[in-house]
C-alpha atoms as a PDB file:
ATOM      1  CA  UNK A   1       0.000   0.000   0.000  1.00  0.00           C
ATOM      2  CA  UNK A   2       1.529   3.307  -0.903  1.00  0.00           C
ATOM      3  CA  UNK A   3       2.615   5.891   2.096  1.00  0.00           C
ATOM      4  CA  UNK A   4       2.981   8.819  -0.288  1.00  0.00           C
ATOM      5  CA  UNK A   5       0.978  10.872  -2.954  1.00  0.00           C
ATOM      6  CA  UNK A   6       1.759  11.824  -6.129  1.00  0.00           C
ATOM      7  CA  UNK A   7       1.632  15.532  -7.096  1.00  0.00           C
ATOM      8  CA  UNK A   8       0.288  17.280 -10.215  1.00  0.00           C
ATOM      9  CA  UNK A   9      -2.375  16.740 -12.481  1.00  0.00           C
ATOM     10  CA  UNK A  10      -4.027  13.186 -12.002  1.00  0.00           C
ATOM     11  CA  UNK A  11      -4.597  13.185 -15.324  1.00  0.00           C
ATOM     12  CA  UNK A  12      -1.408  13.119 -16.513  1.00  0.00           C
ATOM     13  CA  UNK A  13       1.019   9.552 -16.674  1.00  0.00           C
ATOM     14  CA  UNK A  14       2.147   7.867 -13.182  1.00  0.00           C
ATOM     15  CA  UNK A  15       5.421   8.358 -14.439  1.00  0.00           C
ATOM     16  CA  UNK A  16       5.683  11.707 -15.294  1.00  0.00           C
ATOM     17  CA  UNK A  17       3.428  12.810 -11.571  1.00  0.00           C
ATOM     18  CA  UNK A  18       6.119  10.645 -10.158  1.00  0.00           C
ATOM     19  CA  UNK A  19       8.794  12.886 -12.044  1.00  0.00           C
ATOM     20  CA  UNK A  20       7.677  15.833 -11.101  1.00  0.00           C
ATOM     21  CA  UNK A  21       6.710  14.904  -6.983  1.00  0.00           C
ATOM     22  CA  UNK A  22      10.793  13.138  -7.175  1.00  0.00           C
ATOM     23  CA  UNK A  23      12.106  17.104  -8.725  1.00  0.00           C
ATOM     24  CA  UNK A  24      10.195  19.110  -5.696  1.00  0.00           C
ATOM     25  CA  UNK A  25      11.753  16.164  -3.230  1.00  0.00           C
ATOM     26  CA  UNK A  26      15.164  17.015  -4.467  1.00  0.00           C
ATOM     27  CA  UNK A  27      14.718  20.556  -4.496  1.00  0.00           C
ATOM     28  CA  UNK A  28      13.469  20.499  -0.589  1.00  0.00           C
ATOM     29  CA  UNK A  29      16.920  19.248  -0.240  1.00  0.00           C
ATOM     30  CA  UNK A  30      15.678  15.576   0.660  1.00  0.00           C
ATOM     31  CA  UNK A  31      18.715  13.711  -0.663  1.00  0.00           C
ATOM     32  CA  UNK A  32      22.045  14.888  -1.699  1.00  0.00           C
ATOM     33  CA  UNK A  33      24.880  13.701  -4.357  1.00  0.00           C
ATOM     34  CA  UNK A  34      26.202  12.439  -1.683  1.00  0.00           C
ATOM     35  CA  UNK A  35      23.862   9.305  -0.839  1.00  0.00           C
ATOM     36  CA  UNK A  36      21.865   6.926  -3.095  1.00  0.00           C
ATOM     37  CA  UNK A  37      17.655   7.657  -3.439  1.00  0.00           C
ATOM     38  CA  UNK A  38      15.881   5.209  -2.363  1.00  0.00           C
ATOM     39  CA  UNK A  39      15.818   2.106  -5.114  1.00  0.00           C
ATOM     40  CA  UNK A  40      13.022   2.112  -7.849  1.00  0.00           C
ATOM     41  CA  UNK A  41      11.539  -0.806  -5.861  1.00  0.00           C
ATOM     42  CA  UNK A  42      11.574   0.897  -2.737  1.00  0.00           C
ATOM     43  CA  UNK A  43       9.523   3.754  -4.664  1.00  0.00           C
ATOM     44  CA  UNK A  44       7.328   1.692  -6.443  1.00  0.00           C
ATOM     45  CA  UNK A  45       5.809   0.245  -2.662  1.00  0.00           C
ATOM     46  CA  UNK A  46       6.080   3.601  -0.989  1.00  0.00           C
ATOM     47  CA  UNK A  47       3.791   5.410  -3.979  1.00  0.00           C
ATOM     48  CA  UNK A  48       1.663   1.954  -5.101  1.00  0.00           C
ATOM     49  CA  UNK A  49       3.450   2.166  -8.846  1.00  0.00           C
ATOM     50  CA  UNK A  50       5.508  -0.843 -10.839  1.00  0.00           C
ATOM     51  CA  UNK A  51       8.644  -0.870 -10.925  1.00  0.00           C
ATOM     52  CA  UNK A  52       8.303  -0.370 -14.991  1.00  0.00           C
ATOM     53  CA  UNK A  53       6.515   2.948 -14.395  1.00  0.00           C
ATOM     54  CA  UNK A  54       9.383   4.201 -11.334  1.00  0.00           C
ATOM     55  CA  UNK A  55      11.865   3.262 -13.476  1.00  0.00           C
ATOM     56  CA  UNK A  56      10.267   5.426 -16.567  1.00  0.00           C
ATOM     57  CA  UNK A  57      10.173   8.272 -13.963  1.00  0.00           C
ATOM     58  CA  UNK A  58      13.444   8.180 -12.646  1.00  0.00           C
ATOM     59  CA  UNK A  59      15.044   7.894 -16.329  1.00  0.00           C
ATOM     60  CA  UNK A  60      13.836  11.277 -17.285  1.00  0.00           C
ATOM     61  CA  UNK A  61      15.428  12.501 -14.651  1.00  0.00           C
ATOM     62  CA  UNK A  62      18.629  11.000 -15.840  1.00  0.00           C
ATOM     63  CA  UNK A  63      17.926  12.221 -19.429  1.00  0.00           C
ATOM     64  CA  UNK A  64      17.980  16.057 -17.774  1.00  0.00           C
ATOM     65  CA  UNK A  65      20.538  16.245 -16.209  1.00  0.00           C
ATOM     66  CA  UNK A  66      19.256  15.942 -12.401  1.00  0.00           C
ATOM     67  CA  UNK A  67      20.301  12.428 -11.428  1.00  0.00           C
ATOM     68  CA  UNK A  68      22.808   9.923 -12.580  1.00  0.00           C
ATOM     69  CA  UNK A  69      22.950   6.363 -11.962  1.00  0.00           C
ATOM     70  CA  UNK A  70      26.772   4.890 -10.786  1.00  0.00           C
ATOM     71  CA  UNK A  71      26.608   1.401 -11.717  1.00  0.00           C
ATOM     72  CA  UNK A  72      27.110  -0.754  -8.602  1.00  0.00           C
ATOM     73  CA  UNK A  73      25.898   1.921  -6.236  1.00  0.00           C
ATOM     74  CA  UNK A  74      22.829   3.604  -7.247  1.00  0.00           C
ATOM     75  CA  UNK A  75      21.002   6.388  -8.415  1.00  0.00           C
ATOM     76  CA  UNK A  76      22.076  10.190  -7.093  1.00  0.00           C
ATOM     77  CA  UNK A  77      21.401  13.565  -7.473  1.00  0.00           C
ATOM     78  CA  UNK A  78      23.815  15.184 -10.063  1.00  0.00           C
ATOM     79  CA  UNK A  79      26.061  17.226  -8.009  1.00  0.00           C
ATOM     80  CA  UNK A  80      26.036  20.456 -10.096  1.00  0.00           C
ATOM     81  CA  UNK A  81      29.352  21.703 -11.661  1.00  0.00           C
ATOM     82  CA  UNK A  82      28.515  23.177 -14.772  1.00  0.00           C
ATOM     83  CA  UNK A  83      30.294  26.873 -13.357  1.00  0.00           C
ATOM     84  CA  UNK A  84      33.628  25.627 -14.731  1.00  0.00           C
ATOM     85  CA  UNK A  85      31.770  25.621 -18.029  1.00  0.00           C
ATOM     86  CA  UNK A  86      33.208  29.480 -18.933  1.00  0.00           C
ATOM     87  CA  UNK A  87      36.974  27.612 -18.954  1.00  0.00           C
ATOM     88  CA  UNK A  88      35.857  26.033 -22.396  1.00  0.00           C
ATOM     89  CA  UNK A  89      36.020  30.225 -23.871  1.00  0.00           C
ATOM     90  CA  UNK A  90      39.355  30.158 -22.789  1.00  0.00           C
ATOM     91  CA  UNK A  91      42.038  27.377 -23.515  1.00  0.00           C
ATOM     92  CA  UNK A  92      44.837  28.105 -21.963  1.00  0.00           C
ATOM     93  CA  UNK A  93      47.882  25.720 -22.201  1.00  0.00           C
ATOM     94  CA  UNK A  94      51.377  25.319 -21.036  1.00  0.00           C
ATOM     95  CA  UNK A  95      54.511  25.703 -22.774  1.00  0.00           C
ATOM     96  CA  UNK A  96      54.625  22.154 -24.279  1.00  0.00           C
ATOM     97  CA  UNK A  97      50.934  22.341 -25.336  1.00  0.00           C
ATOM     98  CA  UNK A  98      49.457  20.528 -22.303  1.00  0.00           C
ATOM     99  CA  UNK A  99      46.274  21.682 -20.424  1.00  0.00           C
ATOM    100  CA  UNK A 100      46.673  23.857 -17.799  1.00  0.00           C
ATOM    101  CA  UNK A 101      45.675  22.559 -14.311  1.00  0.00           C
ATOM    102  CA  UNK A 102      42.267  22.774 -12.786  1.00  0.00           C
ATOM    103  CA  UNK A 103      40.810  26.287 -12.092  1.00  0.00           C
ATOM    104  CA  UNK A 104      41.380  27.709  -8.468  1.00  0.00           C
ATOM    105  CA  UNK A 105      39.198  30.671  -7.212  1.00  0.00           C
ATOM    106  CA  UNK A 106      40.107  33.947  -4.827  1.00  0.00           C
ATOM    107  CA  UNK A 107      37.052  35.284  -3.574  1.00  0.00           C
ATOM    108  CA  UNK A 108      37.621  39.046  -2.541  1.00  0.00           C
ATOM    109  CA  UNK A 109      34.330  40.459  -1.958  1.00  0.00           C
ATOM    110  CA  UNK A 110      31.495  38.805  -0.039  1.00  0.00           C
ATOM    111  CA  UNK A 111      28.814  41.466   0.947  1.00  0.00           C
ATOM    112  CA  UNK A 112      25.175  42.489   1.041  1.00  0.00           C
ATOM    113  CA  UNK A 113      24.370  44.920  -1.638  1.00  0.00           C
ATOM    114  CA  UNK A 114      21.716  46.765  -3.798  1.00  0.00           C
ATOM    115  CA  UNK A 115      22.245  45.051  -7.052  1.00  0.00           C
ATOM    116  CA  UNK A 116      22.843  46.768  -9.750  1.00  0.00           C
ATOM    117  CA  UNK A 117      20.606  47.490 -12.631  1.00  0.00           C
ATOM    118  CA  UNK A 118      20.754  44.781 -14.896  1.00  0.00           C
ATOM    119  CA  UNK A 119      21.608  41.871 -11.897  1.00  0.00           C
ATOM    120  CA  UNK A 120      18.156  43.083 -10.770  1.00  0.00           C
ATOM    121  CA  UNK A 121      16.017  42.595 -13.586  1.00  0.00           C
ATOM    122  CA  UNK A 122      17.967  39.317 -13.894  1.00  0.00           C
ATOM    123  CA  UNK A 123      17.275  38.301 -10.833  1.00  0.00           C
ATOM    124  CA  UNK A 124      13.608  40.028 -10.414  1.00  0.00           C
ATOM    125  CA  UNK A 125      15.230  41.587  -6.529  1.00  0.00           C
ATOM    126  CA  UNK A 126      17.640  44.824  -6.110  1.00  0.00           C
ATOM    127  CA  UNK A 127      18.838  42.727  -2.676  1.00  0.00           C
ATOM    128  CA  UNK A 128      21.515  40.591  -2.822  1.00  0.00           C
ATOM    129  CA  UNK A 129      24.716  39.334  -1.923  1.00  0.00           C
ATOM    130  CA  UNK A 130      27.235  40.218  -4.051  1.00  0.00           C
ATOM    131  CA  UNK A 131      30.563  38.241  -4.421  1.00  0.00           C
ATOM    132  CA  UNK A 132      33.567  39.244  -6.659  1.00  0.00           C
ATOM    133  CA  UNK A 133      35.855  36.261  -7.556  1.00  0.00           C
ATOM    134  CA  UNK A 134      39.284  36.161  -9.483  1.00  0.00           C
ATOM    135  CA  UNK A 135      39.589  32.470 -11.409  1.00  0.00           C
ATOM    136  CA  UNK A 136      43.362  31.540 -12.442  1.00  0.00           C
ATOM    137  CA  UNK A 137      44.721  28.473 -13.891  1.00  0.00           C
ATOM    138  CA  UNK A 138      48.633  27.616 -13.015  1.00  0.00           C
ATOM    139  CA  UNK A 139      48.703  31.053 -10.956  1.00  0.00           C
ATOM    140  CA  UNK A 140      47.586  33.323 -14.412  1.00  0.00           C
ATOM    141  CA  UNK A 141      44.313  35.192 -13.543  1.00  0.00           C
ATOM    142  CA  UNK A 142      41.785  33.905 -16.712  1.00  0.00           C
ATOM    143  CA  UNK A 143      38.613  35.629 -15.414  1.00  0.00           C
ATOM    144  CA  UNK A 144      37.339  38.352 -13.227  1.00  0.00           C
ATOM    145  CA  UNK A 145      33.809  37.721 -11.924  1.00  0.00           C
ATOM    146  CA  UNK A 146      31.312  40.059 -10.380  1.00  0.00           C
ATOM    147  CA  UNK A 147      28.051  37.287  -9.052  1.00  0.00           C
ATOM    148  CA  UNK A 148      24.830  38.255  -7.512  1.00  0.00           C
ATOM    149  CA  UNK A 149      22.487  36.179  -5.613  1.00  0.00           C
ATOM    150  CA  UNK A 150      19.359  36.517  -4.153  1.00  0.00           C
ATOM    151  CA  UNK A 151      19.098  37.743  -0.427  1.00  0.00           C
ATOM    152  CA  UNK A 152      16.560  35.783   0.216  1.00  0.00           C
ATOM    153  CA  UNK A 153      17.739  32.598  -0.930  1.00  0.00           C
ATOM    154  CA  UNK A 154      21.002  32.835   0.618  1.00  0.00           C
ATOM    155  CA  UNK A 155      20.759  33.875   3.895  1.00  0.00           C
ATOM    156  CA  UNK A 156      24.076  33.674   5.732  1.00  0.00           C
ATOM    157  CA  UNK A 157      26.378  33.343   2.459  1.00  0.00           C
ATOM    158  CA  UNK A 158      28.272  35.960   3.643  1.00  0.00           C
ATOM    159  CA  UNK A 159      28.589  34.242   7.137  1.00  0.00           C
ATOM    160  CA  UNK A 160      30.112  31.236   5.690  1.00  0.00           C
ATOM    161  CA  UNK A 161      33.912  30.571   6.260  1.00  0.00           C
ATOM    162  CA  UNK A 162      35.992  31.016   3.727  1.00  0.00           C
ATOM    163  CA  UNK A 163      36.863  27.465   3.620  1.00  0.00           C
ATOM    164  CA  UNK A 164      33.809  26.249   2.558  1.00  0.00           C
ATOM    165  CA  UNK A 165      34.075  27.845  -1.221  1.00  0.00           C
ATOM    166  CA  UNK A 166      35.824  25.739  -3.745  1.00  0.00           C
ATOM    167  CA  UNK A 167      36.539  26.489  -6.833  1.00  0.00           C
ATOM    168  CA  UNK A 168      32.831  25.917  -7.870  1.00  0.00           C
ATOM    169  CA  UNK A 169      30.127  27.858  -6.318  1.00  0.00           C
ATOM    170  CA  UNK A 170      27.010  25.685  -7.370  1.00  0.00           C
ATOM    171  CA  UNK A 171      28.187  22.772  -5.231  1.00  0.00           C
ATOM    172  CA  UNK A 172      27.625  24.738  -2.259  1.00  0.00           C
ATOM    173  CA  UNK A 173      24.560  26.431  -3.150  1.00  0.00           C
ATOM    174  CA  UNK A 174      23.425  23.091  -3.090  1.00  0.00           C
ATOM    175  CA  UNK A 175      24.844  21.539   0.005  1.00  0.00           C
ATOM    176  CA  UNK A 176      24.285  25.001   1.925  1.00  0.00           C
ATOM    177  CA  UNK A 177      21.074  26.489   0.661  1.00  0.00           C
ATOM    178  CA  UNK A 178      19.455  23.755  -0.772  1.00  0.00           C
ATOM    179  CA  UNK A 179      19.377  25.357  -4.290  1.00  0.00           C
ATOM    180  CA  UNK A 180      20.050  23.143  -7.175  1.00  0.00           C
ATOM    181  CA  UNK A 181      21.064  24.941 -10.430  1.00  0.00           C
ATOM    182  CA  UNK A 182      19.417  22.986 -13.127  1.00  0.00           C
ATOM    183  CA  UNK A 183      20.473  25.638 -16.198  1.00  0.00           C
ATOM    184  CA  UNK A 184      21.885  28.510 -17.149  1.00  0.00           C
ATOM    185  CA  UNK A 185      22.448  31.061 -20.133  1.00  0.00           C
ATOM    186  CA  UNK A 186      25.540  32.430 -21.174  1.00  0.00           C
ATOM    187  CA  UNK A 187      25.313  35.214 -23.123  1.00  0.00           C
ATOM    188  CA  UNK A 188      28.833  36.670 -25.206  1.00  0.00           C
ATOM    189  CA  UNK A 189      29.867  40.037 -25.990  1.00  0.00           C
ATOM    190  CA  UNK A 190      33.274  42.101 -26.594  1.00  0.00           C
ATOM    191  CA  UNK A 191      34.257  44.934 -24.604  1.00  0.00           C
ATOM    192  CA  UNK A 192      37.665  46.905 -23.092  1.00  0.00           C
ATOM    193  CA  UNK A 193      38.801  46.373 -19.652  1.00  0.00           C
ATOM    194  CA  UNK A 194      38.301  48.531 -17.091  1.00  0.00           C
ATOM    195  CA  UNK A 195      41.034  50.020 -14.461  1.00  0.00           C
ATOM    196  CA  UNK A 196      39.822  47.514 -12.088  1.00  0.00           C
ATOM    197  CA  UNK A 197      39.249  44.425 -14.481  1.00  0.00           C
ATOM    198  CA  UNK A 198      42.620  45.037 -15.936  1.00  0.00           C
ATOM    199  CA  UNK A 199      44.433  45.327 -12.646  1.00  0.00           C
ATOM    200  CA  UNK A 200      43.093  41.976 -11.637  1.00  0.00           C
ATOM    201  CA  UNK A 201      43.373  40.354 -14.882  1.00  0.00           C
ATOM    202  CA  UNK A 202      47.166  41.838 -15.452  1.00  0.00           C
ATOM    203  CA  UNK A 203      46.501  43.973 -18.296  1.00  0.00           C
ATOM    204  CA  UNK A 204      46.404  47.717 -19.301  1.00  0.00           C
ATOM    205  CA  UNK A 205      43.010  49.684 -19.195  1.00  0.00           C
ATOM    206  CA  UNK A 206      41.662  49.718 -22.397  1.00  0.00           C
ATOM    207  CA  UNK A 207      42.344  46.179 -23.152  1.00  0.00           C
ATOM    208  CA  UNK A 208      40.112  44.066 -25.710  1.00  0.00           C
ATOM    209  CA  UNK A 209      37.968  41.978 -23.080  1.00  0.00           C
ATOM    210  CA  UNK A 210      35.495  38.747 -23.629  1.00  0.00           C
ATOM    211  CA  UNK A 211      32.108  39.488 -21.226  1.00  0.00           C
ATOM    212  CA  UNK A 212      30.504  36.265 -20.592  1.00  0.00           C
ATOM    213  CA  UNK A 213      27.003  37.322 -19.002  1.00  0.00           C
ATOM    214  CA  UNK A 214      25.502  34.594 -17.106  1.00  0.00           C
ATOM    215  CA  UNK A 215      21.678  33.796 -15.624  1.00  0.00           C
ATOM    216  CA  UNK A 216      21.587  30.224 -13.910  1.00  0.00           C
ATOM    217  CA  UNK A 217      18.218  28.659 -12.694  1.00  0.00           C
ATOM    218  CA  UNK A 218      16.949  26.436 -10.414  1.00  0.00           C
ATOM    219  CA  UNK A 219      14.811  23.466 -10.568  1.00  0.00           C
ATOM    220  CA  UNK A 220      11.654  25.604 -11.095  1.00  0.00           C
ATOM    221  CA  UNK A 221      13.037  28.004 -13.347  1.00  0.00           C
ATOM    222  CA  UNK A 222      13.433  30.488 -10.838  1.00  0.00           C
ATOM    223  CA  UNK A 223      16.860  32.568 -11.467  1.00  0.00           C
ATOM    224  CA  UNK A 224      19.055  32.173  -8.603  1.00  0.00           C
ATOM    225  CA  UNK A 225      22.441  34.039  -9.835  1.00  0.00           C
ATOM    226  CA  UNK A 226      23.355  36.594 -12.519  1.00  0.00           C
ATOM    227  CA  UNK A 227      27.188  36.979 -13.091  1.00  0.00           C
ATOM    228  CA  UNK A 228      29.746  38.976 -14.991  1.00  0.00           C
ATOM    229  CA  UNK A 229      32.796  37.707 -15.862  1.00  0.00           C
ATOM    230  CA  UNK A 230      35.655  39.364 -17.856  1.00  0.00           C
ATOM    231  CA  UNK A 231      38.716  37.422 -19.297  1.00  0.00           C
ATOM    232  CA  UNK A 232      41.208  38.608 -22.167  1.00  0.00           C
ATOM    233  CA  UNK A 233      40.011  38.630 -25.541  1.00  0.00           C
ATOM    234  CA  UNK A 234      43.293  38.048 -26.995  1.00  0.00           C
ATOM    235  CA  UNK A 235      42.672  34.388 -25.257  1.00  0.00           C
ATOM    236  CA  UNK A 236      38.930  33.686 -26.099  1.00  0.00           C
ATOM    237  CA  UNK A 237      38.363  30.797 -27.828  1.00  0.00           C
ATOM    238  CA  UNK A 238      35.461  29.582 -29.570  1.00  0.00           C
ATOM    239  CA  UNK A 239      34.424  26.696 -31.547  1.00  0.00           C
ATOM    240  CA  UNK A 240      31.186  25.097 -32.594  1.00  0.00           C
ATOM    241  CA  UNK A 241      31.290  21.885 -35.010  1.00  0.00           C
ATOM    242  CA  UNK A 242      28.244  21.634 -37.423  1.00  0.00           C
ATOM    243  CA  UNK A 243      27.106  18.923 -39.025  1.00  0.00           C
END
């Protein structure tokens, strides 16, 4: 006999109520990458489905992007990473052609703010927290990032010690807030460094600069973070393969 309900529309498929009443779960913060969910047959007794219709459920999860399944171990939630993603605008390489090492991250500003203007229509709130982060690779700054956040949804991010930022930020929105970035949208332009940008980045005012502008989501499509970063233009990258 089944213990729990399934949300949504009755009159749409088990498996797809199932999906959705699984994605608000996860989003409460229920379960974390860092345990399994409960098995498909455990799920099947507690909401009276097959295991055929669970396992339909739980697979389009998989398909976007929210859980993954480690064979031998179970399935988890996705532990979000996708923030390295503005790396792949700038390859950077040693000497003898080899990939530079993983990113590190200097945060230098954690603080309460009035966002500015277009971090507020992003984010649909003028209060936030605002962070500015350097990102290097083998000690040579790469990118200069100005993030916002919502106040509201991140109550006590400024609190938190500094050793509990990495060098990716939507880890720990998860494991601290319980907000899961399911998306985001970069958006590309060209501009010239400012005094500040160029200082940080090691460059002269004036500088050709890539602006990556970023708004990430969370599992309802809520945005959750706009960003700014600035890296060199003279090492963007870009390539798109079309077939």
């Amino acid at each position: 006999m089944a213990t729990s309900s399934l949300s949504s529309d009755d009159r749409l498929p088990a498996y797809v109520r199932l999906r959705d009443t699984l994605t608000a779960r996860i989003a409460a913060g229920e379960w974390t990458p860092d345990a399994p969910i409960p098995s498909e047959m455990r799920l099947a007794k507690e909401y009276g489905l097959s295991v055929g219709t669970v396992r339909k459920g739980v697979d389009g999860l998989v398909d976007e992007g929210l859980l993954e399944r480690r064979q031998g171990s179970g399935t988890y939630v996705r532990a979000p990473s996708f923030d390295a993603t503005l790396f792949r605008f700038f390859q950077l390489r040693e000497a003898d052609g080899s990939q530079l090492a993983i990113p590190s991250s200097q945060l230098i500003v954690r603080v309460a703010a009035k966002a500015p203007e277009e971090a507020a229509d992003a984010l649909g709130t003028d209060r936030v927290i605002k962070t500015l982060r350097l990102r290097s690779l083998s000690d040579l700054p790469v990118l200069y990032e100005e993030i916002y956040v919502p106040a509201d949804r991140f109550e006590g991010f400024v609190e938190l010690p500094a050793g509990s930022f990495g060098p990716l930020l939507y880890p720990l929105y998860f494991e601290h807030f319980g907000v899961l970035v399911k998306r985001a949208i970069d958006d590309l332009s060209f501009g010239k460094a400012s005094e500040t940008v160029a200082q940080r980045l090691r460059l002269s005012a004036g500088d050709p600069m890539a602006v990556i502008r970023r708004t990430a989501f969370d599992l309802e499509d809520k945005p959750v973070e706009w960003r700014i970063a600035h890296g060199s233009a003279a090492q963007f990258r870009y390539r798109s393969e079309i077939s």
